[in-house]
C-alpha atoms as a PDB file:
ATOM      1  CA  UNK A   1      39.741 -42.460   2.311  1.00  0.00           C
ATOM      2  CA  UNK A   2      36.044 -43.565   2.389  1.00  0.00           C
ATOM      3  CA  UNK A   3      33.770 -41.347   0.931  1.00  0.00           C
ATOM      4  CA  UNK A   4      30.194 -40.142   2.742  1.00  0.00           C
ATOM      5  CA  UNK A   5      27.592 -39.078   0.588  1.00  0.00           C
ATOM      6  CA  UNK A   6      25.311 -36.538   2.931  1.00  0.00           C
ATOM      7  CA  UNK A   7      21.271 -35.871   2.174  1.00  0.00           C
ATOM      8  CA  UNK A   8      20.012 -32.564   3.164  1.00  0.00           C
ATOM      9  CA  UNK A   9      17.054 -32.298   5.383  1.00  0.00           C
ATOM     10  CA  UNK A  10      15.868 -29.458   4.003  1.00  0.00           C
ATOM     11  CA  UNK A  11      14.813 -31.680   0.743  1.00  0.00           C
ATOM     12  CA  UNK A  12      14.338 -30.284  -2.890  1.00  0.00           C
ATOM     13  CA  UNK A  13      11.465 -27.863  -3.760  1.00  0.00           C
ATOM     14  CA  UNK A  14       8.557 -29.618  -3.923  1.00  0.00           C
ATOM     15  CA  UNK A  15       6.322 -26.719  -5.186  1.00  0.00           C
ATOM     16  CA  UNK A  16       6.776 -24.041  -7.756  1.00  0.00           C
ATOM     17  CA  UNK A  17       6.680 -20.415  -5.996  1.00  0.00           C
ATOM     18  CA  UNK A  18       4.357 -18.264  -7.316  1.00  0.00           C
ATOM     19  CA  UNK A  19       3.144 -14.972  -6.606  1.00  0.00           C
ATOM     20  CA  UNK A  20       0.394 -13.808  -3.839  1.00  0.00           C
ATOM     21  CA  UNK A  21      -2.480 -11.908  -3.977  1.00  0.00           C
ATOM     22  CA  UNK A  22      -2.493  -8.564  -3.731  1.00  0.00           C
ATOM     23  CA  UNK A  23      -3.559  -7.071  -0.119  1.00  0.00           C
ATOM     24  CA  UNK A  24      -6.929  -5.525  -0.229  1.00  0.00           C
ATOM     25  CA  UNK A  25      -6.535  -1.182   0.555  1.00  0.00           C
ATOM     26  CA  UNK A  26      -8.972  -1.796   3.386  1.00  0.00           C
ATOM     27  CA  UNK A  27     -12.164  -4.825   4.534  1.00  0.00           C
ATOM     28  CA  UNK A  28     -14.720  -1.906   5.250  1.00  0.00           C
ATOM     29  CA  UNK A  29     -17.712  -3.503   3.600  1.00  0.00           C
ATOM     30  CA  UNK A  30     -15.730  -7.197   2.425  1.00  0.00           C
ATOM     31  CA  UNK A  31     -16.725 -10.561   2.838  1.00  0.00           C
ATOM     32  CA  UNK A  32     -14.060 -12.478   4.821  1.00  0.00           C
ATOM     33  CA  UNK A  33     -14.434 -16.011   5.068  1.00  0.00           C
ATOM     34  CA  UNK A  34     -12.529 -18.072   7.667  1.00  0.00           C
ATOM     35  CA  UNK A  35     -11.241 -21.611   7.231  1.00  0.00           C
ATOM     36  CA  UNK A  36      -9.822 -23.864  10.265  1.00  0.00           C
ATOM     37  CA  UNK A  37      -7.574 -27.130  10.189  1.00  0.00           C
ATOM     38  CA  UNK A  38      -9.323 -27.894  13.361  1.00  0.00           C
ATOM     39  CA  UNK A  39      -6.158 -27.134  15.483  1.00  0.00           C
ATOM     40  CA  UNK A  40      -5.493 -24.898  18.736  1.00  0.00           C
ATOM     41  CA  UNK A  41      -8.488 -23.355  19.586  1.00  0.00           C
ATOM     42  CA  UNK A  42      -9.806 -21.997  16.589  1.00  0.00           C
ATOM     43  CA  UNK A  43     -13.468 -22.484  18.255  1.00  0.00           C
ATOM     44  CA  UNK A  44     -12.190 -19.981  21.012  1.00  0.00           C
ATOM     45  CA  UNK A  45     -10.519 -17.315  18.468  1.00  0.00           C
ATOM     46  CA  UNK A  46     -12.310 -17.385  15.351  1.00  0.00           C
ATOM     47  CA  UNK A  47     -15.867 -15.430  17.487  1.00  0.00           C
ATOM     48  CA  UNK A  48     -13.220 -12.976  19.102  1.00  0.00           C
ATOM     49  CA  UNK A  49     -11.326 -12.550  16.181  1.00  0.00           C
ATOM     50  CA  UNK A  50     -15.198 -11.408  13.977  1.00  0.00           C
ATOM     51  CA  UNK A  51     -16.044  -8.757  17.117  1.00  0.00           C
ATOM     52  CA  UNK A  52     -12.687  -7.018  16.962  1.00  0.00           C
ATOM     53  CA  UNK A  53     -12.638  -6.864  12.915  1.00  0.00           C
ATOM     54  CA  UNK A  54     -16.448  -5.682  13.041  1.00  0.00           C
ATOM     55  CA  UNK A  55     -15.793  -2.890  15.506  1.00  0.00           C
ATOM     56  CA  UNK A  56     -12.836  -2.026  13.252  1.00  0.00           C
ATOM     57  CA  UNK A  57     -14.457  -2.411   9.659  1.00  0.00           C
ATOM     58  CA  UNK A  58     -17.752  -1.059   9.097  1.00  0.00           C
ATOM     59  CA  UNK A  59     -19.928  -3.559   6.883  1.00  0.00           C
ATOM     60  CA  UNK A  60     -17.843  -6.510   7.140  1.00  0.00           C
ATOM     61  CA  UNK A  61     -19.169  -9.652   6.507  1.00  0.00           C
ATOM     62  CA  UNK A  62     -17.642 -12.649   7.802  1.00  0.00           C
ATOM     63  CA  UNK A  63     -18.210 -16.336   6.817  1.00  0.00           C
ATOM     64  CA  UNK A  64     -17.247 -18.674   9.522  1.00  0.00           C
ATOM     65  CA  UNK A  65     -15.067 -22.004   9.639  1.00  0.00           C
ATOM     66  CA  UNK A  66     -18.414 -23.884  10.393  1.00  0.00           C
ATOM     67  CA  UNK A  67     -19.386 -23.055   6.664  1.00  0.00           C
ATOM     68  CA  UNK A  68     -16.537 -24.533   5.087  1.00  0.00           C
ATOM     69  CA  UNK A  69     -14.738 -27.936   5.344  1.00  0.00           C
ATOM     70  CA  UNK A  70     -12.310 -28.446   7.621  1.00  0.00           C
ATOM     71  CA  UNK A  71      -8.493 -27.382   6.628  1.00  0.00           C
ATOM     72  CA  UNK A  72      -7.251 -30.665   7.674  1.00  0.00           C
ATOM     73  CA  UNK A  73      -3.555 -31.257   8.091  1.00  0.00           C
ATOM     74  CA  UNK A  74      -3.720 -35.269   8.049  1.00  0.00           C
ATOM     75  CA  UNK A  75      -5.002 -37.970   5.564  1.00  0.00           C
ATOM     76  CA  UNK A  76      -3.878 -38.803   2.335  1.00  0.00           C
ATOM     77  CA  UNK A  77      -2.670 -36.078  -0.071  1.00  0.00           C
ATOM     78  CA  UNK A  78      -5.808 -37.253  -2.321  1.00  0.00           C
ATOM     79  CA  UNK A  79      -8.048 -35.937   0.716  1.00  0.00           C
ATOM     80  CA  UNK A  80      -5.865 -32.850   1.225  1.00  0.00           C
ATOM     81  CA  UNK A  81      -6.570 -31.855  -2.832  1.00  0.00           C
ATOM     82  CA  UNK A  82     -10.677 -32.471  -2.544  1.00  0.00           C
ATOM     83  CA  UNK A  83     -10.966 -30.390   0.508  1.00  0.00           C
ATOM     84  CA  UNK A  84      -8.583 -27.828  -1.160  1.00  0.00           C
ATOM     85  CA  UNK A  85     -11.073 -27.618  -4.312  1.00  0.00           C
ATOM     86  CA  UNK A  86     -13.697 -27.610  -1.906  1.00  0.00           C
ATOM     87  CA  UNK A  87     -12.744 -24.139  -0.138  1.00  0.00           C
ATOM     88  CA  UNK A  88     -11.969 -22.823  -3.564  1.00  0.00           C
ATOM     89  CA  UNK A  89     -15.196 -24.043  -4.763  1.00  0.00           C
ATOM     90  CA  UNK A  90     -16.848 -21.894  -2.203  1.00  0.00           C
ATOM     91  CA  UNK A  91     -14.480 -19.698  -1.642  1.00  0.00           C
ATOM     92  CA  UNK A  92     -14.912 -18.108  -5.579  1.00  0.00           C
ATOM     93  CA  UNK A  93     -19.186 -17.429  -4.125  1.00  0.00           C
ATOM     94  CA  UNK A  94     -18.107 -14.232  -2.607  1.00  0.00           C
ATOM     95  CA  UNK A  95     -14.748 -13.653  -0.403  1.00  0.00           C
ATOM     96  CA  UNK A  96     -12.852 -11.091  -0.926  1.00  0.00           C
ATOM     97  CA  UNK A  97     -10.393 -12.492   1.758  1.00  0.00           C
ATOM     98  CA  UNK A  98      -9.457 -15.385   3.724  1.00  0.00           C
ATOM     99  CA  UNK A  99      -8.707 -16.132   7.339  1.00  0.00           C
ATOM    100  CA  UNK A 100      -6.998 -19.411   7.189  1.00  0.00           C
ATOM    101  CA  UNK A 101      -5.985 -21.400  10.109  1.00  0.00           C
ATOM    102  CA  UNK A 102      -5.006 -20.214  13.393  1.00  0.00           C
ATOM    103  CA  UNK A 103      -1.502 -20.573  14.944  1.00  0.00           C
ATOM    104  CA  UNK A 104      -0.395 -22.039  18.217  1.00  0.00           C
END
Protein backbone atom coordinates (compact mmCIF):
# COMPACT_ATOMS: atom_id res chain seq x y z
CA UNK A 1 0.00 0.00 0.00
CA UNK A 2 1.43 3.41 -1.10
CA UNK A 3 1.39 5.92 1.33
CA UNK A 4 0.00 9.81 0.65
CA UNK A 5 1.31 12.36 2.73
CA UNK A 6 -1.62 15.29 2.71
CA UNK A 7 -0.74 19.29 3.43
CA UNK A 8 -3.44 21.24 4.98
CA UNK A 9 -4.60 24.39 3.39
CA UNK A 10 -5.33 25.96 6.28
CA UNK A 11 -1.31 26.27 6.93
CA UNK A 12 0.39 26.67 10.44
CA UNK A 13 -0.08 29.86 12.56
CA UNK A 14 1.81 32.36 11.22
CA UNK A 15 1.16 34.98 14.00
CA UNK A 16 1.06 34.81 17.73
CA UNK A 17 -2.63 35.75 19.05
CA UNK A 18 -2.71 38.31 21.34
CA UNK A 19 -5.21 40.18 23.08
CA UNK A 20 -7.41 43.34 21.75
CA UNK A 21 -8.04 46.50 22.99
CA UNK A 22 -10.49 47.17 25.18
CA UNK A 23 -13.84 48.83 23.61
CA UNK A 24 -14.15 52.40 24.54
CA UNK A 25 -17.74 52.91 27.09
CA UNK A 26 -18.84 55.44 24.49
CA UNK A 27 -16.95 58.09 21.31
CA UNK A 28 -18.94 61.20 22.69
CA UNK A 29 -16.09 63.68 22.50
CA UNK A 30 -13.14 60.93 20.86
CA UNK A 31 -10.94 61.30 18.12
CA UNK A 32 -11.56 58.51 15.56
CA UNK A 33 -9.26 58.23 12.86
CA UNK A 34 -10.06 56.21 9.72
CA UNK A 35 -7.60 54.24 7.61
CA UNK A 36 -8.48 52.70 3.99
CA UNK A 37 -6.64 49.88 1.89
CA UNK A 38 -8.01 51.73 -1.00
CA UNK A 39 -10.65 48.98 -1.73
CA UNK A 40 -14.60 49.05 -2.39
CA UNK A 41 -15.66 52.34 -2.12
CA UNK A 42 -14.21 53.62 0.86
CA UNK A 43 -14.33 57.26 -0.92
CA UNK A 44 -18.23 56.73 -1.00
CA UNK A 45 -18.58 55.37 2.79
CA UNK A 46 -15.99 56.83 4.81
CA UNK A 47 -18.12 60.87 4.43
CA UNK A 48 -21.45 58.89 5.22
CA UNK A 49 -20.06 56.86 7.71
CA UNK A 50 -18.52 60.66 9.79
CA UNK A 51 -22.37 62.28 9.40
CA UNK A 52 -24.11 59.31 10.98
CA UNK A 53 -21.37 58.92 13.94
CA UNK A 54 -21.51 62.88 14.41
CA UNK A 55 -25.28 63.00 14.70
CA UNK A 56 -24.87 60.07 17.11
CA UNK A 57 -21.75 61.25 19.25
CA UNK A 58 -21.63 64.68 20.36
CA UNK A 59 -17.93 66.13 19.99
CA UNK A 60 -16.52 63.55 17.88
CA UNK A 61 -13.67 64.20 16.01
CA UNK A 62 -12.84 62.25 13.09
CA UNK A 63 -9.52 62.02 11.13
CA UNK A 64 -10.02 60.88 7.65
CA UNK A 65 -8.27 58.13 5.37
CA UNK A 66 -6.86 61.11 3.27
CA UNK A 67 -4.60 61.88 6.41
CA UNK A 68 -3.05 58.67 6.68
CA UNK A 69 -1.26 56.29 4.22
CA UNK A 70 -3.00 54.03 2.43
CA UNK A 71 -3.78 50.41 4.16
CA UNK A 72 -2.53 48.67 1.19
CA UNK A 73 -3.15 44.98 0.74
CA UNK A 74 -0.35 44.37 -2.08
CA UNK A 75 3.49 44.89 -2.33
CA UNK A 76 6.11 43.34 -0.57
CA UNK A 77 5.71 42.46 3.14
CA UNK A 78 8.72 45.10 3.67
CA UNK A 79 6.13 47.81 2.30
CA UNK A 80 3.23 46.31 4.28
CA UNK A 81 5.55 46.82 7.79
CA UNK A 82 6.58 50.74 6.85
CA UNK A 83 3.07 51.70 6.16
CA UNK A 84 2.03 49.70 9.31
CA UNK A 85 4.60 51.89 11.50
CA UNK A 86 3.42 54.68 9.62
CA UNK A 87 -0.38 54.56 10.90
CA UNK A 88 0.98 53.75 14.30
CA UNK A 89 3.30 56.56 14.05
CA UNK A 90 0.35 58.82 13.65
CA UNK A 91 -2.00 56.97 14.98
CA UNK A 92 -0.23 57.33 18.84
CA UNK A 93 -0.87 61.77 17.99
CA UNK A 94 -4.33 61.46 19.26
CA UNK A 95 -6.94 58.49 18.36
CA UNK A 96 -8.70 57.07 20.67
CA UNK A 97 -10.12 54.65 17.97
CA UNK A 98 -9.72 53.36 14.61
CA UNK A 99 -11.91 52.82 11.59
CA UNK A 100 -9.90 50.51 9.50
CA UNK A 101 -10.81 49.41 6.11
CA UNK A 102 -14.12 48.97 4.71
CA UNK A 103 -15.66 45.62 3.62
CA UNK A 104 -17.19 44.56 0.36
Amino acid sequence: MEKIEVVSPVGDRGVELKSIAPRLDTLEGKTICETWNRDFKGDVMFPVYRELLKERYPGIKIIPYTEFPSSILTGTPELQRKVSRQISAMVEKGCDAMISGNGG
